[in-house]
PDB file of N, CA and C in Angstrom:
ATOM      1  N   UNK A   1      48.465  87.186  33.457  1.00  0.00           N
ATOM      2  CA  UNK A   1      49.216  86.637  32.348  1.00  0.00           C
ATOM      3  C   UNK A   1      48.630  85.282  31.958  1.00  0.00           C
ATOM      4  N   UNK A   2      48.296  85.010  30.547  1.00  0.00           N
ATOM      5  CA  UNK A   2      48.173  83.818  30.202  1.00  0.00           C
ATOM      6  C   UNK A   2      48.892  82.647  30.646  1.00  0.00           C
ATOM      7  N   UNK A   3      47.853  81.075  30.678  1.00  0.00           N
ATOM      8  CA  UNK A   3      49.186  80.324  31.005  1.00  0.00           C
ATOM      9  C   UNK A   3      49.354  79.571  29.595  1.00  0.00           C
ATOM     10  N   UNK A   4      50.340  79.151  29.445  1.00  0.00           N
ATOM     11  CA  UNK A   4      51.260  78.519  28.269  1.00  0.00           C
ATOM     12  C   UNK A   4      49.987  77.137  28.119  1.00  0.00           C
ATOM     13  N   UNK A   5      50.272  77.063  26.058  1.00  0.00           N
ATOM     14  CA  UNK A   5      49.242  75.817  26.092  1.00  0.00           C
ATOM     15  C   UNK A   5      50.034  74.921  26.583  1.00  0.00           C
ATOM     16  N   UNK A   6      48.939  73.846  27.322  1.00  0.00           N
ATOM     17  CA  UNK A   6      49.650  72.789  27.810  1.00  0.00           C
ATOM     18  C   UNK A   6      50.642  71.376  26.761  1.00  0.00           C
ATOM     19  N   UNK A   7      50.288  71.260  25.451  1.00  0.00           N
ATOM     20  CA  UNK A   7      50.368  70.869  24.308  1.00  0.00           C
ATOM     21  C   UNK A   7      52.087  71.509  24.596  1.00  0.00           C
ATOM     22  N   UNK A   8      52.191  72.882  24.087  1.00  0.00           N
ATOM     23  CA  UNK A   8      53.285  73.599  23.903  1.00  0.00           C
ATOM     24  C   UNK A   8      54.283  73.297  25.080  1.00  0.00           C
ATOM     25  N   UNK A   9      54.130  73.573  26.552  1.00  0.00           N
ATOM     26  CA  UNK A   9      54.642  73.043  27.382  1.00  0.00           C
ATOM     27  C   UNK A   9      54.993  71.811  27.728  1.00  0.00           C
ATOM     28  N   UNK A  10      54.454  70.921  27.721  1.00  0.00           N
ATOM     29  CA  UNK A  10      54.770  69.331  27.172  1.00  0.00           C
ATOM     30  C   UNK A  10      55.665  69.179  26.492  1.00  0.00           C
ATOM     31  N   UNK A  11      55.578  69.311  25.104  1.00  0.00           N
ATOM     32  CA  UNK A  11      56.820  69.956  24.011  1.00  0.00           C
ATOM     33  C   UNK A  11      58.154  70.408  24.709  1.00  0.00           C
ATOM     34  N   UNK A  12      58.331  71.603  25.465  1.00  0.00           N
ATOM     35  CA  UNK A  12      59.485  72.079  25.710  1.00  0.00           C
ATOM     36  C   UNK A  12      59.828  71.031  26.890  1.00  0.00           C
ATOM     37  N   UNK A  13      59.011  70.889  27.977  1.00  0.00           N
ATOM     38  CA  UNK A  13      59.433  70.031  28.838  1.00  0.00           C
ATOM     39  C   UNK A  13      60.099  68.630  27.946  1.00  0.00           C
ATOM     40  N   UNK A  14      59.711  67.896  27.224  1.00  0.00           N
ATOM     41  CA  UNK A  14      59.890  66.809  26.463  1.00  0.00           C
ATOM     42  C   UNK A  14      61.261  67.214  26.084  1.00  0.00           C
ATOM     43  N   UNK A  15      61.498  68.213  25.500  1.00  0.00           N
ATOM     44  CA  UNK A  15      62.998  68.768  25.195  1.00  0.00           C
ATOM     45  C   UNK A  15      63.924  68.665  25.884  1.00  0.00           C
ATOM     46  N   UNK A  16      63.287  69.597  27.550  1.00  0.00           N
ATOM     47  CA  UNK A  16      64.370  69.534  27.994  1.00  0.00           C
ATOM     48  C   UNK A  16      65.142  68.023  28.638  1.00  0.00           C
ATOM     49  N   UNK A  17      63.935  67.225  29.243  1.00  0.00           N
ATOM     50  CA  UNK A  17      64.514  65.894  29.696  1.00  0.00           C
ATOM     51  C   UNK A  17      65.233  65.094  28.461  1.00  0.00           C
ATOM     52  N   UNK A  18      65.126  65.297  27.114  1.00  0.00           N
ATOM     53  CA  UNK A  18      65.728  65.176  26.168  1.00  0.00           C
ATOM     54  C   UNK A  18      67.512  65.639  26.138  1.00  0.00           C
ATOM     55  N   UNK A  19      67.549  66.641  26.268  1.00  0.00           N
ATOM     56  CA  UNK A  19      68.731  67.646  26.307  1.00  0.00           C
ATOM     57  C   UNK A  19      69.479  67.388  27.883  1.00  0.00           C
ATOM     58  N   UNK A  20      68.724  66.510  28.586  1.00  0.00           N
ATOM     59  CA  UNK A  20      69.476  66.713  30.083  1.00  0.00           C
ATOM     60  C   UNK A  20      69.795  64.836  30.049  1.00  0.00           C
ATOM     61  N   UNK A  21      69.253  64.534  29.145  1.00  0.00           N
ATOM     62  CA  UNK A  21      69.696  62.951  28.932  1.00  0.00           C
ATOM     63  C   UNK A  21      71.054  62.688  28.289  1.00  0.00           C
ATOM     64  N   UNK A  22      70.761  63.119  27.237  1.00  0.00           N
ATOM     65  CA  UNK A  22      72.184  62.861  26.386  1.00  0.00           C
ATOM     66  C   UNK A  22      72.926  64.082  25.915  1.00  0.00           C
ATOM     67  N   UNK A  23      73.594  64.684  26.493  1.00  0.00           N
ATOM     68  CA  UNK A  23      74.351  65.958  26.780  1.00  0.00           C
ATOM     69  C   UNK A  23      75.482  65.550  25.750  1.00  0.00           C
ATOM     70  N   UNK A  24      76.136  64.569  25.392  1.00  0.00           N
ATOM     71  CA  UNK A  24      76.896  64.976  24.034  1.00  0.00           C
ATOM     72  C   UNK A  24      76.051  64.950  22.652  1.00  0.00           C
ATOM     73  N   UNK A  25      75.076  64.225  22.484  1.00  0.00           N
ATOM     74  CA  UNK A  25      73.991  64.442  21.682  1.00  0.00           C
ATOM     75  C   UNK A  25      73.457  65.555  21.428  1.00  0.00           C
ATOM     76  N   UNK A  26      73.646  66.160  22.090  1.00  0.00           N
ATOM     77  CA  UNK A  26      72.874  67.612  22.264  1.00  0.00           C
ATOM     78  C   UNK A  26      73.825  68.796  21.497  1.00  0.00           C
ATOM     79  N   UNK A  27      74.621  68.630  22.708  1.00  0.00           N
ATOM     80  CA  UNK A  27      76.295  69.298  22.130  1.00  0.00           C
ATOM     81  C   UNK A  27      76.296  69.190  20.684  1.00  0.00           C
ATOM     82  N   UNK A  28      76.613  67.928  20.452  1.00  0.00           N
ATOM     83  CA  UNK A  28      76.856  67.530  18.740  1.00  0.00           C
ATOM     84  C   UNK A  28      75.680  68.656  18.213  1.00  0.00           C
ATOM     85  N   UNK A  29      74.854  68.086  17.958  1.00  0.00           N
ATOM     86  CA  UNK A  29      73.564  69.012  17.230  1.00  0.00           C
ATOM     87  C   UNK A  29      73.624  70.381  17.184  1.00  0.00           C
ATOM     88  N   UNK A  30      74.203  71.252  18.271  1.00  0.00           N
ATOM     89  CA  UNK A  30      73.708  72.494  18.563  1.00  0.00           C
ATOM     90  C   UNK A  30      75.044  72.806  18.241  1.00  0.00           C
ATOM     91  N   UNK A  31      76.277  71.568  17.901  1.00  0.00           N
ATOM     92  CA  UNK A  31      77.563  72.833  17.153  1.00  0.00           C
ATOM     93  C   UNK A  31      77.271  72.260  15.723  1.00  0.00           C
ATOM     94  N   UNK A  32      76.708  71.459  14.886  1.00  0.00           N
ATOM     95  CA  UNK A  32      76.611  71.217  14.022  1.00  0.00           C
ATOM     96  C   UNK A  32      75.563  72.315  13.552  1.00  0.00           C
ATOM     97  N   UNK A  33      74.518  72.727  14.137  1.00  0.00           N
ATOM     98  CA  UNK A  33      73.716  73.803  13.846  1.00  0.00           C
ATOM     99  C   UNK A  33      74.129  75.037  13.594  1.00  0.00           C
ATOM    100  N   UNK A  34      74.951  75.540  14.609  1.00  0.00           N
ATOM    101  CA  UNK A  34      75.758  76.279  15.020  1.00  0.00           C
ATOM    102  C   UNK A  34      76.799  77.138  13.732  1.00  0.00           C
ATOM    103  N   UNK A  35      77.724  75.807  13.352  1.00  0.00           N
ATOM    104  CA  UNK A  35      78.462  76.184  12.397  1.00  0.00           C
ATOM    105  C   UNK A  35      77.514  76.476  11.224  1.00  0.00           C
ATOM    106  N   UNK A  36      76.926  75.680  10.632  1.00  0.00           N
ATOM    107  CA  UNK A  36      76.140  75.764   9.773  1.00  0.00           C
ATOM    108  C   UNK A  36      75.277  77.190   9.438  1.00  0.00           C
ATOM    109  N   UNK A  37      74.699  78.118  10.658  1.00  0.00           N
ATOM    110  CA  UNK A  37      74.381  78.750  10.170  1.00  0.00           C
ATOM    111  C   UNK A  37      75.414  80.189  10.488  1.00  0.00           C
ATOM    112  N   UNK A  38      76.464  80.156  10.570  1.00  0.00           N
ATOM    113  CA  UNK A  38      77.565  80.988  10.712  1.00  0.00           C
ATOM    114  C   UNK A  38      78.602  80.910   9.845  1.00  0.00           C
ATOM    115  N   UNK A  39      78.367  79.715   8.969  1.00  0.00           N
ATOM    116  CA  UNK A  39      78.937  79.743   7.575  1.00  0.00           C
ATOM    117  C   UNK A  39      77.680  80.051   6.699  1.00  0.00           C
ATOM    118  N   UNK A  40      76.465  80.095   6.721  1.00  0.00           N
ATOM    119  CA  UNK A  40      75.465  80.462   5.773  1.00  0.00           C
ATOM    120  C   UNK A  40      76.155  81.927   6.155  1.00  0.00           C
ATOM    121  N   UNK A  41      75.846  82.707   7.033  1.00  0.00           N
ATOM    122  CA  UNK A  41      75.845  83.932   7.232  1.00  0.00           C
ATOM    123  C   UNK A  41      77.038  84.590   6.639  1.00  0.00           C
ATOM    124  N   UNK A  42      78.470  84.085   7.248  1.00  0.00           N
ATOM    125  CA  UNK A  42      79.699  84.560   6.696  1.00  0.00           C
ATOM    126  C   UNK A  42      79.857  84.385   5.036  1.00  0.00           C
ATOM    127  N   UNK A  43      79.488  83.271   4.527  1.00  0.00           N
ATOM    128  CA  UNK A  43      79.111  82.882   2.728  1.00  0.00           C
ATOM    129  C   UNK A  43      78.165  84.350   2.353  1.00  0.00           C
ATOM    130  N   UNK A  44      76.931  84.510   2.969  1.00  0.00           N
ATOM    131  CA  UNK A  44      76.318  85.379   2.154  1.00  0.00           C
ATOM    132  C   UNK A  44      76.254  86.769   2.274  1.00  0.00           C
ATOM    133  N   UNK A  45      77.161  87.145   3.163  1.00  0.00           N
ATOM    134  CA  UNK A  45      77.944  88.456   3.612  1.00  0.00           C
ATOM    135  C   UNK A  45      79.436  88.748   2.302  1.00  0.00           C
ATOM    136  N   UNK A  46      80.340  87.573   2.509  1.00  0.00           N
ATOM    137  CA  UNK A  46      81.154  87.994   1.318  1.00  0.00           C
ATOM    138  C   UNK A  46      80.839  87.794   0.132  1.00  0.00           C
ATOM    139  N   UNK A  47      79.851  87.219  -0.381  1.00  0.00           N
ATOM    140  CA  UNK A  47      78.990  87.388  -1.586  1.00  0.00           C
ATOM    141  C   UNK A  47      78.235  88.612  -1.876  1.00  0.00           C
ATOM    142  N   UNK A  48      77.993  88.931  -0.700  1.00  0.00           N
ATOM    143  CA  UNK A  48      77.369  90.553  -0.626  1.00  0.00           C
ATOM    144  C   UNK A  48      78.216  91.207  -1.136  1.00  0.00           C
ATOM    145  N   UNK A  49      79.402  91.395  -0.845  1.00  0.00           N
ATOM    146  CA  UNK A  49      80.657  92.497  -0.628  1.00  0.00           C
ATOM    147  C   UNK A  49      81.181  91.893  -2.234  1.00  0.00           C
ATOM    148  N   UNK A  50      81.314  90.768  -2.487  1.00  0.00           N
ATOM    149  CA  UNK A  50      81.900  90.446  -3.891  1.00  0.00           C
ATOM    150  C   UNK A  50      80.906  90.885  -5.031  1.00  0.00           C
ATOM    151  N   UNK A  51      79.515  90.940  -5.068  1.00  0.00           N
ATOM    152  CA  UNK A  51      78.375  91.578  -5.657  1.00  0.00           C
ATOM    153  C   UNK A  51      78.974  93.058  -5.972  1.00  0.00           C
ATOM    154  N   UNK A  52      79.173  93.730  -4.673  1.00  0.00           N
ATOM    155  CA  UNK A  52      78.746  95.271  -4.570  1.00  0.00           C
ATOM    156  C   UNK A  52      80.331  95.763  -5.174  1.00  0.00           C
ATOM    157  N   UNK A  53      81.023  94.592  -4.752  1.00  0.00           N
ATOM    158  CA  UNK A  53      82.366  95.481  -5.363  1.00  0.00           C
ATOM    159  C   UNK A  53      82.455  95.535  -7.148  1.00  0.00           C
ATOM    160  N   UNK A  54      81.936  94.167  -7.385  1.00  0.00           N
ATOM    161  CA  UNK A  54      81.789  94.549  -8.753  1.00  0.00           C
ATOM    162  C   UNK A  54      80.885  94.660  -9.810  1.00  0.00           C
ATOM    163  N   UNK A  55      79.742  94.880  -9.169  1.00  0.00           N
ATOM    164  CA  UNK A  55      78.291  95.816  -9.823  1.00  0.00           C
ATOM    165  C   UNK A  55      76.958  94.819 -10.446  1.00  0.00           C
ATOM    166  N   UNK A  56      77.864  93.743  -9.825  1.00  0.00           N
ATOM    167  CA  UNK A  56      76.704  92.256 -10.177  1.00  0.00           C
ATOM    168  C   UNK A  56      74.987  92.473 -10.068  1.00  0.00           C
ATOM    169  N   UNK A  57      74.988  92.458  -9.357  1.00  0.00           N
ATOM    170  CA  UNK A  57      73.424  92.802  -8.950  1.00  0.00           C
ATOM    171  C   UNK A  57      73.331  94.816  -8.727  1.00  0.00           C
ATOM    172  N   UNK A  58      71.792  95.208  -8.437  1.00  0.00           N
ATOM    173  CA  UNK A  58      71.821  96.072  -8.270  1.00  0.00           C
ATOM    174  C   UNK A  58      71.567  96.152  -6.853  1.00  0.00           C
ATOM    175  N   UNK A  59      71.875  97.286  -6.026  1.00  0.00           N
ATOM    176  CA  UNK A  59      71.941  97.969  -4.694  1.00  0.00           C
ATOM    177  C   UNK A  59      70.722  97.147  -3.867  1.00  0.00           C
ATOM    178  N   UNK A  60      69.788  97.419  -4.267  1.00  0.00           N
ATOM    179  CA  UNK A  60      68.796  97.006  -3.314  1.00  0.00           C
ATOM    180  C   UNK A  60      68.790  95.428  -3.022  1.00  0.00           C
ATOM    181  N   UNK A  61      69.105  94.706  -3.981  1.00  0.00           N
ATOM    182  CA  UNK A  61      69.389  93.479  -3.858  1.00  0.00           C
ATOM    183  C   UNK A  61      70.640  92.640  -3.516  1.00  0.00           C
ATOM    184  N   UNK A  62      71.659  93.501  -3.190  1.00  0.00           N
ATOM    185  CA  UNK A  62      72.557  93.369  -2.348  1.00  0.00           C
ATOM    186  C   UNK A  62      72.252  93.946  -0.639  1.00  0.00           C
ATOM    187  N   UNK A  63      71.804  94.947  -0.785  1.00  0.00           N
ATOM    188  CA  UNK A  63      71.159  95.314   0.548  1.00  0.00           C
ATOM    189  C   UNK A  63      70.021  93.699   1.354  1.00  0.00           C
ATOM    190  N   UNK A  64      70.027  93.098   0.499  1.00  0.00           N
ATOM    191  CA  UNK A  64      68.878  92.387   0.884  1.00  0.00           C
ATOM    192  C   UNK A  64      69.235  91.073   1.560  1.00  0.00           C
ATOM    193  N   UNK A  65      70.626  90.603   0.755  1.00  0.00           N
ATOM    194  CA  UNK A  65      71.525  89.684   0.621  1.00  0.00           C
ATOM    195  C   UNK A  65      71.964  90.167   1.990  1.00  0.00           C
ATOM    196  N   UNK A  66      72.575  91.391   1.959  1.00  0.00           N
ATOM    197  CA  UNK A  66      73.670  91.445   3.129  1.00  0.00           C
ATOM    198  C   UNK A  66      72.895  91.440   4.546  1.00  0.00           C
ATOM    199  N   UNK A  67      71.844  92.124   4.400  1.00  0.00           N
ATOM    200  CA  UNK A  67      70.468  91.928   5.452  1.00  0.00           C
ATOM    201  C   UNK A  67      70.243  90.559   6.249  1.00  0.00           C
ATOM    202  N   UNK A  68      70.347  89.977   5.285  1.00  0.00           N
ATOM    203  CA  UNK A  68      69.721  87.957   5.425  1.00  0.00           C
ATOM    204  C   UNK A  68      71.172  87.727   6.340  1.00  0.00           C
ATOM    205  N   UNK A  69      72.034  88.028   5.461  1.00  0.00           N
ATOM    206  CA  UNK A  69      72.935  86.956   5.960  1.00  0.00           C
ATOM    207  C   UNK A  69      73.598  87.854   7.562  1.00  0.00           C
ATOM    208  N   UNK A  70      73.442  89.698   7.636  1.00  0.00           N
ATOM    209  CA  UNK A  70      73.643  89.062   8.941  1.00  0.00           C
ATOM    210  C   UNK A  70      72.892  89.208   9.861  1.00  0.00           C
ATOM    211  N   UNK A  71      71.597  88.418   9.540  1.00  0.00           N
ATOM    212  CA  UNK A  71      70.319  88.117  10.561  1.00  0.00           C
ATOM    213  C   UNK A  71      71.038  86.708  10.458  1.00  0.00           C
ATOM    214  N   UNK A  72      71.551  86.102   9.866  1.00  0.00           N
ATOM    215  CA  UNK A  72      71.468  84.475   9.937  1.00  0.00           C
ATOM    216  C   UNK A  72      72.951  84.406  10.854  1.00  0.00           C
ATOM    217  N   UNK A  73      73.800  85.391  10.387  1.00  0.00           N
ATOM    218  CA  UNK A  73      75.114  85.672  11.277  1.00  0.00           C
ATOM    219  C   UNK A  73      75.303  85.536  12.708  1.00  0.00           C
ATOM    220  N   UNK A  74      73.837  87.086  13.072  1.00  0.00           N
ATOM    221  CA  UNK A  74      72.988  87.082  14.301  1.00  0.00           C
ATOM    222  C   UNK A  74      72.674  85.929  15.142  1.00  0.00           C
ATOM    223  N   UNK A  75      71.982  85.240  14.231  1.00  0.00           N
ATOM    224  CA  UNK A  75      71.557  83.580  14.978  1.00  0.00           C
ATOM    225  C   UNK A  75      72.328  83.071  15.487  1.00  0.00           C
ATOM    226  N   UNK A  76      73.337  82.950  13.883  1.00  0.00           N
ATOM    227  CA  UNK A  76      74.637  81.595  15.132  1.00  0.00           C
ATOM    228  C   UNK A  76      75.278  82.411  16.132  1.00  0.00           C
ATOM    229  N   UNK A  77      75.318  83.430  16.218  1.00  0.00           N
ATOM    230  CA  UNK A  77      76.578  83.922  17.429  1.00  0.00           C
ATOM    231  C   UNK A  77      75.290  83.863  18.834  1.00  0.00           C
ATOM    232  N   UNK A  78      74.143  84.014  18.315  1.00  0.00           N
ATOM    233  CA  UNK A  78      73.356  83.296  19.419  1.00  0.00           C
ATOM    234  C   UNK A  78      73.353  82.070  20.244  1.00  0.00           C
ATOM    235  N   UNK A  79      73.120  81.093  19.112  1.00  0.00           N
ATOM    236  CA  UNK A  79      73.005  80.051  19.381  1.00  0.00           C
ATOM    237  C   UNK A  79      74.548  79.605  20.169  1.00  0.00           C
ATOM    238  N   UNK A  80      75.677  80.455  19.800  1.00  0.00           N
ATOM    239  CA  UNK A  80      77.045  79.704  20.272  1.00  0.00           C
ATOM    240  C   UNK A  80      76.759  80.155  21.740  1.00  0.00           C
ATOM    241  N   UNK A  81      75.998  81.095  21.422  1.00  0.00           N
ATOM    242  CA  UNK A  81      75.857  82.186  22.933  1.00  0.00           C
ATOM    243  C   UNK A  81      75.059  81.287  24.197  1.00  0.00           C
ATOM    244  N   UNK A  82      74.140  80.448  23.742  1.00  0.00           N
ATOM    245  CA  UNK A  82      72.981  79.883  24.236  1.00  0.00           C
ATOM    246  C   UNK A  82      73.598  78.282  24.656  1.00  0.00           C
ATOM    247  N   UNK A  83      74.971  77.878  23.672  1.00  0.00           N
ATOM    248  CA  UNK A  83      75.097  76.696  23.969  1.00  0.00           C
ATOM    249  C   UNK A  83      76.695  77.069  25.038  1.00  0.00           C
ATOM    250  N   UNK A  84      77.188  77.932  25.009  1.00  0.00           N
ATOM    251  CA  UNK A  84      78.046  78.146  26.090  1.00  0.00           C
ATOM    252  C   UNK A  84      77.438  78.398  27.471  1.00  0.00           C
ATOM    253  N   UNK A  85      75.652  78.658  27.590  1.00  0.00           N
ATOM    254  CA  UNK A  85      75.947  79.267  29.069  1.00  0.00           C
ATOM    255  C   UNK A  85      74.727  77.843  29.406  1.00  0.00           C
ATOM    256  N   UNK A  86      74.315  77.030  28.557  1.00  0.00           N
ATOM    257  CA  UNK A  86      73.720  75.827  28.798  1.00  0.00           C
ATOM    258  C   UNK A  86      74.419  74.955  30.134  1.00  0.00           C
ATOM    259  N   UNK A  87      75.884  74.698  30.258  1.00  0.00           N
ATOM    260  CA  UNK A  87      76.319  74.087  31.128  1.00  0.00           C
ATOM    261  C   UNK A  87      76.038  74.561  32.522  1.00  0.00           C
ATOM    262  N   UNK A  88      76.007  75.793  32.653  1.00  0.00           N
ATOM    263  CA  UNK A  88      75.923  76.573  33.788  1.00  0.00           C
ATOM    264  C   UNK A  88      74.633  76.275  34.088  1.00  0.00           C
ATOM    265  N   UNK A  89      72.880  76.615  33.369  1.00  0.00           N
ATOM    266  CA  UNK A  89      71.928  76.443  33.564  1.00  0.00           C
ATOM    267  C   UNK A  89      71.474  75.284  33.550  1.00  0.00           C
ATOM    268  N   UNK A  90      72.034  74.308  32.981  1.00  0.00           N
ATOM    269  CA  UNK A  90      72.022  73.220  33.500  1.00  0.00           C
ATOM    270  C   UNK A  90      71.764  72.383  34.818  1.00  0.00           C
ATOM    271  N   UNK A  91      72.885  72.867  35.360  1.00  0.00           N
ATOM    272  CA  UNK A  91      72.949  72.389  37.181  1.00  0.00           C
ATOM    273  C   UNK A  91      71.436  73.181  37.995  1.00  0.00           C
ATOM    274  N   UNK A  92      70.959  73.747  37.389  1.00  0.00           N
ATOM    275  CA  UNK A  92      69.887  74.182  38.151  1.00  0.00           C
ATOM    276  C   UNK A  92      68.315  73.925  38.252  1.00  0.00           C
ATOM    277  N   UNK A  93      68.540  72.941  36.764  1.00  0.00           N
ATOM    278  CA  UNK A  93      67.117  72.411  36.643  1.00  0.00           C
ATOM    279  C   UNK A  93      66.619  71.236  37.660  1.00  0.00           C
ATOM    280  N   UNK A  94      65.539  71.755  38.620  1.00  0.00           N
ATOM    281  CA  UNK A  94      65.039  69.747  38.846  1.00  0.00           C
ATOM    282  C   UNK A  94      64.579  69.326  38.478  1.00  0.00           C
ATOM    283  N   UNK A  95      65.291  67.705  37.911  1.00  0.00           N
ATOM    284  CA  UNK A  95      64.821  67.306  36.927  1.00  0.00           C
ATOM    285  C   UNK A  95      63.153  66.649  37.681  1.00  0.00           C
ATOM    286  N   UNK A  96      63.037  66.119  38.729  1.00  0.00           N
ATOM    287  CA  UNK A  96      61.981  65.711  39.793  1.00  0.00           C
ATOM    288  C   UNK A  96      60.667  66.553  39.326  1.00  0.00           C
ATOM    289  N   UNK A  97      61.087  68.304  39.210  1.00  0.00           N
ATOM    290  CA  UNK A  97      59.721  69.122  39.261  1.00  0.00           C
ATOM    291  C   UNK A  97      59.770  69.122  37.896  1.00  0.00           C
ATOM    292  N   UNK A  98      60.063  68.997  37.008  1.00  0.00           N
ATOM    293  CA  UNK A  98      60.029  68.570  35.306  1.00  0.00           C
ATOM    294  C   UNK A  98      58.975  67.168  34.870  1.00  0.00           C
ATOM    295  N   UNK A  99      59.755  66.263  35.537  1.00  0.00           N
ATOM    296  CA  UNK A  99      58.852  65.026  35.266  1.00  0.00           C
ATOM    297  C   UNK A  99      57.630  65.116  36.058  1.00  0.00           C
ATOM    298  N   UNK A 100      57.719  65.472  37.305  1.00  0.00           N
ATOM    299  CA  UNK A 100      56.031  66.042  38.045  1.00  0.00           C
ATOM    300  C   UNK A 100      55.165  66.745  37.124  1.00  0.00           C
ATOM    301  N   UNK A 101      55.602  67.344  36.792  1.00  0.00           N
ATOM    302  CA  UNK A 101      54.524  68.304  35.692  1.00  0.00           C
ATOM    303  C   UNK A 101      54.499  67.570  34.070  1.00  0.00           C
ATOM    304  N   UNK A 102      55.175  67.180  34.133  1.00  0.00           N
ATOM    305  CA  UNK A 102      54.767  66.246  32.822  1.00  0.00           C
ATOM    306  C   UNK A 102      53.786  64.967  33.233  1.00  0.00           C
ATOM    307  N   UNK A 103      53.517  64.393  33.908  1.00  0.00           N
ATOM    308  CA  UNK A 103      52.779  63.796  34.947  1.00  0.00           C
ATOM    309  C   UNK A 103      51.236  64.378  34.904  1.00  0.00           C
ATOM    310  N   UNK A 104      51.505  65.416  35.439  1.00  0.00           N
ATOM    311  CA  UNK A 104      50.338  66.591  35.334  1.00  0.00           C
ATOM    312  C   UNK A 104      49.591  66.838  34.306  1.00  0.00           C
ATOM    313  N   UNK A 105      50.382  67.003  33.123  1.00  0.00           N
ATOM    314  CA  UNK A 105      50.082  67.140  31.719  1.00  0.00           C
ATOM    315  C   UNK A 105      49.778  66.665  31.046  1.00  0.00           C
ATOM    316  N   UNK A 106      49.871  65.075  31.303  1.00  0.00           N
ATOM    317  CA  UNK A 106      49.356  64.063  30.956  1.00  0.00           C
ATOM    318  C   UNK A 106      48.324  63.292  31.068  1.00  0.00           C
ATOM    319  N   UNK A 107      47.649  64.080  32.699  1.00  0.00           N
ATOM    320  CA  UNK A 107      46.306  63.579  32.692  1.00  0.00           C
ATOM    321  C   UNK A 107      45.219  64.644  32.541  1.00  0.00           C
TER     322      UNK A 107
END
């Protein structure tokens, strides 16, 4: 298996000591994200359904609409998904072998 560019890894590592620093900062962001794209999704789902009920657009372009929005729907119930089990995965990172390898990465 390939190993990850080191560039790219740096990056996520940088994240995570980011995200393990300021944990309501984080929080904030990821429900502000969160909602945001779960009201895009729910908005362009009943716009779908308000389209199709009354002949606004044609079929395929409501199909397309309703498509988007619930891939974007998809996301946020992810992301709520990803920021509920964060606390749990949390407690398991060391932060010690994180900054070691950023260390590493750096020279």
């Amino acid at each position: 298996m390939n190993d990850p560019d080191p560039a790219f890894e740096k990056k996520i590592l940088l994240d995570v000591v980011e995200q393990m620093g300021d944990i309501e900062a984080t929080n904030r962001k990821q429900s502000v994200l969160k909602k945001t794209i779960l009201g895009l999704g729910v908005a362009g789902l009943a716009l779908a359904f308000f389209m199709a009920l009354h002949g606004i657009l044609h079929a395929f372009s409501i199909a397309i609409l309703a498509g988007m929005s619930g891939c974007a729907l998809g996301f946020g119930l992810f992301l709520d998904f990803a920021q509920k089990q964060w606390p749990v995965t949390r407690k398991h990172i060391d932060m010690d072998s994180v900054r070691k390898r950023l260390e590493e990465l750096d020279t």
